[in-house]
C-alpha atoms as a PDB file:
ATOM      1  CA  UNK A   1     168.689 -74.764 -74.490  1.00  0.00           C
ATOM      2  CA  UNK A   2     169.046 -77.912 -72.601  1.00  0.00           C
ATOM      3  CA  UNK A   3     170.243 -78.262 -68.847  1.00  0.00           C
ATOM      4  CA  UNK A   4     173.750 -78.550 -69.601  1.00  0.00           C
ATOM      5  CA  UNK A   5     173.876 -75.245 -72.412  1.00  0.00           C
ATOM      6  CA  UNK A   6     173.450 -77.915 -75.105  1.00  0.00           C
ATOM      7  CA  UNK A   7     171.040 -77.180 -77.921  1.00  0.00           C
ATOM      8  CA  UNK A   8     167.722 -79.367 -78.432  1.00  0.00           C
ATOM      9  CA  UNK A   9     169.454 -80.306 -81.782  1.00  0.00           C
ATOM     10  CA  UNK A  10     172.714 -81.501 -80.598  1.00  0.00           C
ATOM     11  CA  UNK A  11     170.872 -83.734 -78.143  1.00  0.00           C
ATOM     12  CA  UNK A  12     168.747 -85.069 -80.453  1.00  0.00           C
ATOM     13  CA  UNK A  13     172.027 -85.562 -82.597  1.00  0.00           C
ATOM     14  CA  UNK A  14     173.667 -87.068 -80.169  1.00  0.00           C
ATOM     15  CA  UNK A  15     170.387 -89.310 -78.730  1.00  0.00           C
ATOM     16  CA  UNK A  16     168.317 -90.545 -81.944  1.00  0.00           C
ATOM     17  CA  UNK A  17     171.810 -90.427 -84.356  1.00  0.00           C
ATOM     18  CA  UNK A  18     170.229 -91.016 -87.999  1.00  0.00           C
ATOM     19  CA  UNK A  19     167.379 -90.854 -87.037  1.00  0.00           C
ATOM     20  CA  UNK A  20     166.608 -87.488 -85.990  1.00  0.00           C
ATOM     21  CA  UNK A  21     164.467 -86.899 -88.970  1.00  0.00           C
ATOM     22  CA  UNK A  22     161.936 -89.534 -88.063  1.00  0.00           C
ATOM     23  CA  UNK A  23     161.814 -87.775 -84.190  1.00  0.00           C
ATOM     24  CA  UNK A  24     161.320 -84.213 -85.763  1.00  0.00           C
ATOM     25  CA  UNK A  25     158.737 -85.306 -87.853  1.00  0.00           C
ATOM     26  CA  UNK A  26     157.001 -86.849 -84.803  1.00  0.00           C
ATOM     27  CA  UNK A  27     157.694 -83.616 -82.873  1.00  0.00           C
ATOM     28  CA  UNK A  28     155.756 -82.012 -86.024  1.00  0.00           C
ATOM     29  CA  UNK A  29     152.675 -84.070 -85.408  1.00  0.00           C
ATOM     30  CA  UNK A  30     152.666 -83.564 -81.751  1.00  0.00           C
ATOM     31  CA  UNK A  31     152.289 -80.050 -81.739  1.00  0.00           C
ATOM     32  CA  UNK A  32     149.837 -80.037 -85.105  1.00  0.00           C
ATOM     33  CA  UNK A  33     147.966 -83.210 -85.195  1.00  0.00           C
ATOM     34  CA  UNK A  34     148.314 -84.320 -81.936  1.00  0.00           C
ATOM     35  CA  UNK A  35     146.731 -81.338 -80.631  1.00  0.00           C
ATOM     36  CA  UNK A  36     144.005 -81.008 -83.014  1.00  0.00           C
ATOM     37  CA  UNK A  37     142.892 -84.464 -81.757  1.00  0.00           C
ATOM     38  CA  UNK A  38     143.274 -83.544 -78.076  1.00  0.00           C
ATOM     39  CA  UNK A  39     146.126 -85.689 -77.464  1.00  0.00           C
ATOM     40  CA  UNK A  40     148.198 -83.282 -76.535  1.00  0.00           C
ATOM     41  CA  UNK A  41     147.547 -79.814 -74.718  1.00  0.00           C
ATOM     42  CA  UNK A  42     148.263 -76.395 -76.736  1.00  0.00           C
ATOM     43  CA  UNK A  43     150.853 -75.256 -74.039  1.00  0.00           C
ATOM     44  CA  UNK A  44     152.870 -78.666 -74.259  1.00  0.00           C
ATOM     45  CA  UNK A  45     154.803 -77.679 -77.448  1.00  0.00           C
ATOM     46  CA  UNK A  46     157.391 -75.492 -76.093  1.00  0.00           C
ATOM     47  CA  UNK A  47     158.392 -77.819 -74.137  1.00  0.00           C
ATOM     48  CA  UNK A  48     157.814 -80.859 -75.881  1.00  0.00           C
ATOM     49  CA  UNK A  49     161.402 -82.059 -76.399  1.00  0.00           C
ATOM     50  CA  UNK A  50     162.404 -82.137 -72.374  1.00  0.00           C
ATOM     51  CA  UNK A  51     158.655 -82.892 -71.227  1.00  0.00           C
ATOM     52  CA  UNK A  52     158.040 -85.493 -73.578  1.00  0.00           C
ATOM     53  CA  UNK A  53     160.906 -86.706 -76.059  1.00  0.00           C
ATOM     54  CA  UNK A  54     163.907 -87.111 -73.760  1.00  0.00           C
ATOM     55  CA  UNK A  55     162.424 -87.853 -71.336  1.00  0.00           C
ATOM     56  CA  UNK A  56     160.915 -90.767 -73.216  1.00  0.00           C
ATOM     57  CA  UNK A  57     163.314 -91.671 -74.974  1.00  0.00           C
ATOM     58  CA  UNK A  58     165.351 -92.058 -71.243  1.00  0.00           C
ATOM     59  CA  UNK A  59     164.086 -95.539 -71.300  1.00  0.00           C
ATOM     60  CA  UNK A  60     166.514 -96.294 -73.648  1.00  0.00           C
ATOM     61  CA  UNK A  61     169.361 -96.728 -71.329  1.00  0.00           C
ATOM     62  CA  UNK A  62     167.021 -99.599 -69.069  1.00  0.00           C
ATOM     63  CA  UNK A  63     165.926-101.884 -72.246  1.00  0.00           C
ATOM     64  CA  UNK A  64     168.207-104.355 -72.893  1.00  0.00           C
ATOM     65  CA  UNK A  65     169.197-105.587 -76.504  1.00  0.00           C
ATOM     66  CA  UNK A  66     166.266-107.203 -78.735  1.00  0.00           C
ATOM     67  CA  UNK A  67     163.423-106.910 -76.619  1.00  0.00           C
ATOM     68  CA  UNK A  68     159.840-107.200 -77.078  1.00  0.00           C
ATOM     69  CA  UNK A  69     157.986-104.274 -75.406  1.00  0.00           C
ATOM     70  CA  UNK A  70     154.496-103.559 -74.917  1.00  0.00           C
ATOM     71  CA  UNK A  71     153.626 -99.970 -74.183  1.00  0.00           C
ATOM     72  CA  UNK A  72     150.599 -99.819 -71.950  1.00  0.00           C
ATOM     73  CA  UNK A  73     148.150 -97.051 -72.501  1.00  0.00           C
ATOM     74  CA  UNK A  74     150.301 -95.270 -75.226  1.00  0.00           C
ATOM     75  CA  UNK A  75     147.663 -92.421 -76.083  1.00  0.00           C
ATOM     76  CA  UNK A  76     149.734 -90.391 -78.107  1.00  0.00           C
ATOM     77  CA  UNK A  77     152.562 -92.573 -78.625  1.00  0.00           C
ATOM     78  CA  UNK A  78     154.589 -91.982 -75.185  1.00  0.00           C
ATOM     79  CA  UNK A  79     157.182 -93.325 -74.559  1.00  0.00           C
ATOM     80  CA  UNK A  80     156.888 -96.021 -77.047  1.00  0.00           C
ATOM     81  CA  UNK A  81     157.067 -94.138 -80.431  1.00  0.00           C
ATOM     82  CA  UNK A  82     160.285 -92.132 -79.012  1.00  0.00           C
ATOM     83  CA  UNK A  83     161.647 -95.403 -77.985  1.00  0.00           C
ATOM     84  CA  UNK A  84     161.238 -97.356 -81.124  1.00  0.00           C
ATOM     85  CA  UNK A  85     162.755 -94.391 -82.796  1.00  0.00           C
ATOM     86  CA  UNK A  86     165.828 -94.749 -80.511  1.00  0.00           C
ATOM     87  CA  UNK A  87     165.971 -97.978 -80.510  1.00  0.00           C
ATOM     88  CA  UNK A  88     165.666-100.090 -83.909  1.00  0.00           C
ATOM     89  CA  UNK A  89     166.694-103.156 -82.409  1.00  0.00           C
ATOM     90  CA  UNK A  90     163.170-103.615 -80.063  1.00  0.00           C
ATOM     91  CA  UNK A  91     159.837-104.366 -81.816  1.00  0.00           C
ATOM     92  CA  UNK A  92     156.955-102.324 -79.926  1.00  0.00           C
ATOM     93  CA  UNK A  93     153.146-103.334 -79.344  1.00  0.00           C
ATOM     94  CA  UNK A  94     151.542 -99.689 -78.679  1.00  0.00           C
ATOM     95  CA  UNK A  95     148.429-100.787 -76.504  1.00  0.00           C
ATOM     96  CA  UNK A  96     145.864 -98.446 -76.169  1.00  0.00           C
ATOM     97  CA  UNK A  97     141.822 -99.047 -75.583  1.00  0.00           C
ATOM     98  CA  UNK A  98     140.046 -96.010 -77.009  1.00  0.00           C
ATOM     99  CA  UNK A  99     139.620 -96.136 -81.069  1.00  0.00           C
ATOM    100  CA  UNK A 100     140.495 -92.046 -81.546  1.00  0.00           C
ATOM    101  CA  UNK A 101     144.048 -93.101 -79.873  1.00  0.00           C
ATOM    102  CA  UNK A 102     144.350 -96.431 -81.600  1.00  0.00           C
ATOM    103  CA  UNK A 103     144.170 -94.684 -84.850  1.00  0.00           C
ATOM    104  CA  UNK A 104     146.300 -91.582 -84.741  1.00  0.00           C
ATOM    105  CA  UNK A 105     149.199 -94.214 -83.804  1.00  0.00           C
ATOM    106  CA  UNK A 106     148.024 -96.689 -86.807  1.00  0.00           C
ATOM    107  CA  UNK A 107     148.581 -93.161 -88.819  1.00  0.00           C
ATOM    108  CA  UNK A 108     151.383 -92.129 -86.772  1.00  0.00           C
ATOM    109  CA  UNK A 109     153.638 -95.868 -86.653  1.00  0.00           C
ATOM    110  CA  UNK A 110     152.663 -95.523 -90.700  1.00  0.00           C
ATOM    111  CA  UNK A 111     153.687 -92.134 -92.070  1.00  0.00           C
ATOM    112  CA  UNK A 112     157.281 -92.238 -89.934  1.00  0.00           C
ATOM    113  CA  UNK A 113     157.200 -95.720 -91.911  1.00  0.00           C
ATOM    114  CA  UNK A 114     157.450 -98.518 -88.367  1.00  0.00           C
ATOM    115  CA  UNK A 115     155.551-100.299 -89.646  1.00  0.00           C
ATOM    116  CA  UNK A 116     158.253-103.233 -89.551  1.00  0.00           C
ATOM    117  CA  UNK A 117     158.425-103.211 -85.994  1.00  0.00           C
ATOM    118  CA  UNK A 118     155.929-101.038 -84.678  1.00  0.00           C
ATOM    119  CA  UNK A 119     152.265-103.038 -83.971  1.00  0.00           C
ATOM    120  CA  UNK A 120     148.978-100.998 -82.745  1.00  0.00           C
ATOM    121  CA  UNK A 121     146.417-102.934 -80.697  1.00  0.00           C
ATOM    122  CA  UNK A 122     143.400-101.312 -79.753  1.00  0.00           C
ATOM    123  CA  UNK A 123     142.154-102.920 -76.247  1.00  0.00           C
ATOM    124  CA  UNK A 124     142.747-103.395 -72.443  1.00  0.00           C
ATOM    125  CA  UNK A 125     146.345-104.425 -71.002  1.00  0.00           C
ATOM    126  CA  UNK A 126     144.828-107.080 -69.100  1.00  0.00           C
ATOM    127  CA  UNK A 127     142.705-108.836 -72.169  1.00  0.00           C
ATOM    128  CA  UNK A 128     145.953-108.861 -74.646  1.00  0.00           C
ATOM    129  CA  UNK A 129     146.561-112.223 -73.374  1.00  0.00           C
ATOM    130  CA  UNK A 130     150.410-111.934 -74.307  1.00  0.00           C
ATOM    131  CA  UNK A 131     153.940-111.921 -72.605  1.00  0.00           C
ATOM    132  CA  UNK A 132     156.556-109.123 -72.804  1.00  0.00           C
ATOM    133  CA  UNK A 133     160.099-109.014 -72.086  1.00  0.00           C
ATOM    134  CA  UNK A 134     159.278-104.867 -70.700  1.00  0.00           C
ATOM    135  CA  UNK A 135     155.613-103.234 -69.981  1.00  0.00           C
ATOM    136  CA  UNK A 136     156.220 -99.306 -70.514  1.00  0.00           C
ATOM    137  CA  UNK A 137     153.637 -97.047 -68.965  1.00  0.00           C
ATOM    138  CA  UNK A 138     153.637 -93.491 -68.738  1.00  0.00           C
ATOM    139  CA  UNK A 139     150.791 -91.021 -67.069  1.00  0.00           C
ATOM    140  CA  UNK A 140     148.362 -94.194 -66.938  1.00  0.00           C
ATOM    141  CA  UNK A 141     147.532 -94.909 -63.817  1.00  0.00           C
ATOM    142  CA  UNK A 142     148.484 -94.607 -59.797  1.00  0.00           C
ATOM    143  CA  UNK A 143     150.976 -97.635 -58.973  1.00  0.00           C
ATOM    144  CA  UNK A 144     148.729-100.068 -57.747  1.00  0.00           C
ATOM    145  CA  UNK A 145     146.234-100.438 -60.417  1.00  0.00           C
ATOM    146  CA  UNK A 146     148.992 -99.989 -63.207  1.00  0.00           C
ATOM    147  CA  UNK A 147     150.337-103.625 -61.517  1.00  0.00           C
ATOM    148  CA  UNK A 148     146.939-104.910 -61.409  1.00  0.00           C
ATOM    149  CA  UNK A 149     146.363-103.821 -64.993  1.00  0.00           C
ATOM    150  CA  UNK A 150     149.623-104.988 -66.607  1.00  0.00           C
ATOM    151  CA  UNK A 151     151.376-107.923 -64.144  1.00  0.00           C
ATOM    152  CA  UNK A 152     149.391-110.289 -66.618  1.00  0.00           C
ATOM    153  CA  UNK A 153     152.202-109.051 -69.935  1.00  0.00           C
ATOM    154  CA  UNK A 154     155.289-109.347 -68.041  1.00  0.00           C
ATOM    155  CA  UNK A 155     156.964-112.412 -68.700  1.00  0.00           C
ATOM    156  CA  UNK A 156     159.173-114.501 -67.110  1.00  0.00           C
ATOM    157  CA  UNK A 157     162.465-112.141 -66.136  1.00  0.00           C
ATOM    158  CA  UNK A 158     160.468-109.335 -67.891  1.00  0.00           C
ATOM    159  CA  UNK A 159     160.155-106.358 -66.079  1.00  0.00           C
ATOM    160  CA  UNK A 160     157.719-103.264 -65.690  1.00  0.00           C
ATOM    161  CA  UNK A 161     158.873-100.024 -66.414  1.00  0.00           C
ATOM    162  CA  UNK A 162     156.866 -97.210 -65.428  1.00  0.00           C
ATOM    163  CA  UNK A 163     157.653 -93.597 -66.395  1.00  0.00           C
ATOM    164  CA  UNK A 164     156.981 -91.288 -62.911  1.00  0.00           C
ATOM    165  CA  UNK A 165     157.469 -87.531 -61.600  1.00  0.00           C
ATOM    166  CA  UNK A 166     159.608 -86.714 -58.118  1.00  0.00           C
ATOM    167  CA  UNK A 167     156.507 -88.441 -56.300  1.00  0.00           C
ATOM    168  CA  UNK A 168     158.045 -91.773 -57.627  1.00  0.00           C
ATOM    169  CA  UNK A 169     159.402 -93.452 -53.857  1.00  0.00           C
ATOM    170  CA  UNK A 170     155.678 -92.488 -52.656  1.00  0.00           C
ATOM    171  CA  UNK A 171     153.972 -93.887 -54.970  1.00  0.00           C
ATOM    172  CA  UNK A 172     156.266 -97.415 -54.589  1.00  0.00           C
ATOM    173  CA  UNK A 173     155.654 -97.008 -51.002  1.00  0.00           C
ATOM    174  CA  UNK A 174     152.440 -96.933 -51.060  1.00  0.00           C
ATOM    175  CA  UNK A 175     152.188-100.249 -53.631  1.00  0.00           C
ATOM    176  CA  UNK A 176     153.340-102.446 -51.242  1.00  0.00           C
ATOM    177  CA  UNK A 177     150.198-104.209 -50.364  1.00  0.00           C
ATOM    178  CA  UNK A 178     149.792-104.685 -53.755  1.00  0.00           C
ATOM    179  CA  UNK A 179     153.568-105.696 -54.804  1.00  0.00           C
ATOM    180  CA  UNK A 180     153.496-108.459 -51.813  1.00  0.00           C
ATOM    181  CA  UNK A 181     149.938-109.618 -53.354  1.00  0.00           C
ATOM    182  CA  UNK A 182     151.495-110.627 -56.489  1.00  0.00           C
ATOM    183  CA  UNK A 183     154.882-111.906 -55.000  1.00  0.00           C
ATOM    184  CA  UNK A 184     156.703-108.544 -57.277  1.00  0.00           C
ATOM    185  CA  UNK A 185     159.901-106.367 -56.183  1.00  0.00           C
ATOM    186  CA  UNK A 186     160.099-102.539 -56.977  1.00  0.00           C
ATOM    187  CA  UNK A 187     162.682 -99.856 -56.733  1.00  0.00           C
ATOM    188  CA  UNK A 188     163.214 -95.952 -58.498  1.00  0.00           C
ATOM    189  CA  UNK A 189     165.712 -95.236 -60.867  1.00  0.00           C
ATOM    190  CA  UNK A 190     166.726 -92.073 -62.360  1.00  0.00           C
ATOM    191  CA  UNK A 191     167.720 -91.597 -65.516  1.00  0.00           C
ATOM    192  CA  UNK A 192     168.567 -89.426 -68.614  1.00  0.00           C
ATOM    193  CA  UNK A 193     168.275 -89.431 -72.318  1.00  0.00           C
ATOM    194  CA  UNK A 194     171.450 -87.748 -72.893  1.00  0.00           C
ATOM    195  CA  UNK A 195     174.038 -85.776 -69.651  1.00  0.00           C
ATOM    196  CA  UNK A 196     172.392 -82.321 -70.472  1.00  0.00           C
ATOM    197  CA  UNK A 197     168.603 -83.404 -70.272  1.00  0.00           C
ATOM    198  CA  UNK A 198     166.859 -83.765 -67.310  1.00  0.00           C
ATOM    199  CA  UNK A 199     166.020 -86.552 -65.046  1.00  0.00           C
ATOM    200  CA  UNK A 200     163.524 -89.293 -65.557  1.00  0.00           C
ATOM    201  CA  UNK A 201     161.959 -90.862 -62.662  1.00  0.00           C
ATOM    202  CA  UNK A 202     161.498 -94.839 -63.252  1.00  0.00           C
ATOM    203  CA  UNK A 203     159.692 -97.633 -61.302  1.00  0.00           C
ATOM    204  CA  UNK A 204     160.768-100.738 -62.081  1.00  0.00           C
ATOM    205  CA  UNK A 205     158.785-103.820 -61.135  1.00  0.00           C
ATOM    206  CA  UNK A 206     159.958-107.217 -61.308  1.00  0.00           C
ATOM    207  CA  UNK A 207     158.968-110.555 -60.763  1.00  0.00           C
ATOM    208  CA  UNK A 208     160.591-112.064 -57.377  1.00  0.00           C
END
């Protein structure tokens, strides 16, 4: 059950509509492939849905209509695949350096057929050489060298969004150096997939 007595199904209902197949059969690789590869750890699938999905999938509600978004790091496909799943309107680079990664998305973004809007490119955020309207991250980096690494792919009016635990003010706090270096503004937001999921903790940095 979810926070608010809801079931993981209704909320998936009620957050991915139609496409709730294409999320369950990402769920499915998760907890089977995405293990097997060490992608994911054994004791994550219980509580994949809240840890992972939704709380993914919580971007949702801070990307606006049409937008190109390159997901920094994406390692398993978090939070882009969940995203693109939510949101059919937003094409999705998944960047990610290390081969292994790179190809369980290629296999992933192909067998839950994303192909149309879904890209995979294997290499550094700061060699991609390309502007986005939003730069997801999620479990990347500490604040400051997640800006340093991905300040490059933000383009104009495009904004960095960067999934975070509770620690989320203290890690802003302490990226002020860092935010004044590069002439950026940042601030926490918390949201939610759906009213009975829990909160998602969200730095967003933007261009001043």
């Amino acid at each position: 059950m979810a926070d608010g007595g809801r079931t993981v199904d209704e909320i998936a209902g009620e957050v991915f509509g139609d496409a709730v197949p294409s999320i369950e059969r990402y769920v499915d690789i998760l907890t089977t492939r995405g293990v097997e590869w060490g992608l994911m750890g054994p004791k994550e699938a219980p509580r994949i849905w809240g840890r992972h999905i939704f709380n993914s999938a919580a971007l949702s509600t801070l990307v606006p209509d049409g937008c190109q978004v390159a997901d920094v790091g994406s390692g398993a496909g978090l939070p882009g695949i969940p995203l693109a799943i939510a949101r059919p309107d937003i094409r999705i680079t998944l960047i990610e350096p290390l081969l292994r990664r790179s190809n369980f998305l290629t296999g992933v973004v192909e067998e839950l057929g994303l192909g149309d809007r879904v890209d995979v490119l294997r290499g550094r955020a700061e060699d991609v050489g390309q502007h986005f309207d939003i730069v997801t991250a999620r479990a990347v980096a500490k604040l400051p060298t997640l800006i340093g690494w991905t300040r490059g792919l933000i383009g104009k009016g495009g904004e960095l969004l960067a999934l975070k635990g509770a620690s989320a003010q203290e890690e802003l706090d302490n990226a002020q150096k860092v935010l004044k270096k590069y002439h950026l503004a940042g601030e926490v937001l918390v949201v939610r997939a759906h009213p009975d999921t829990e909160v998602t903790h969200v730095v967003r940095i933007t261009k001043q």
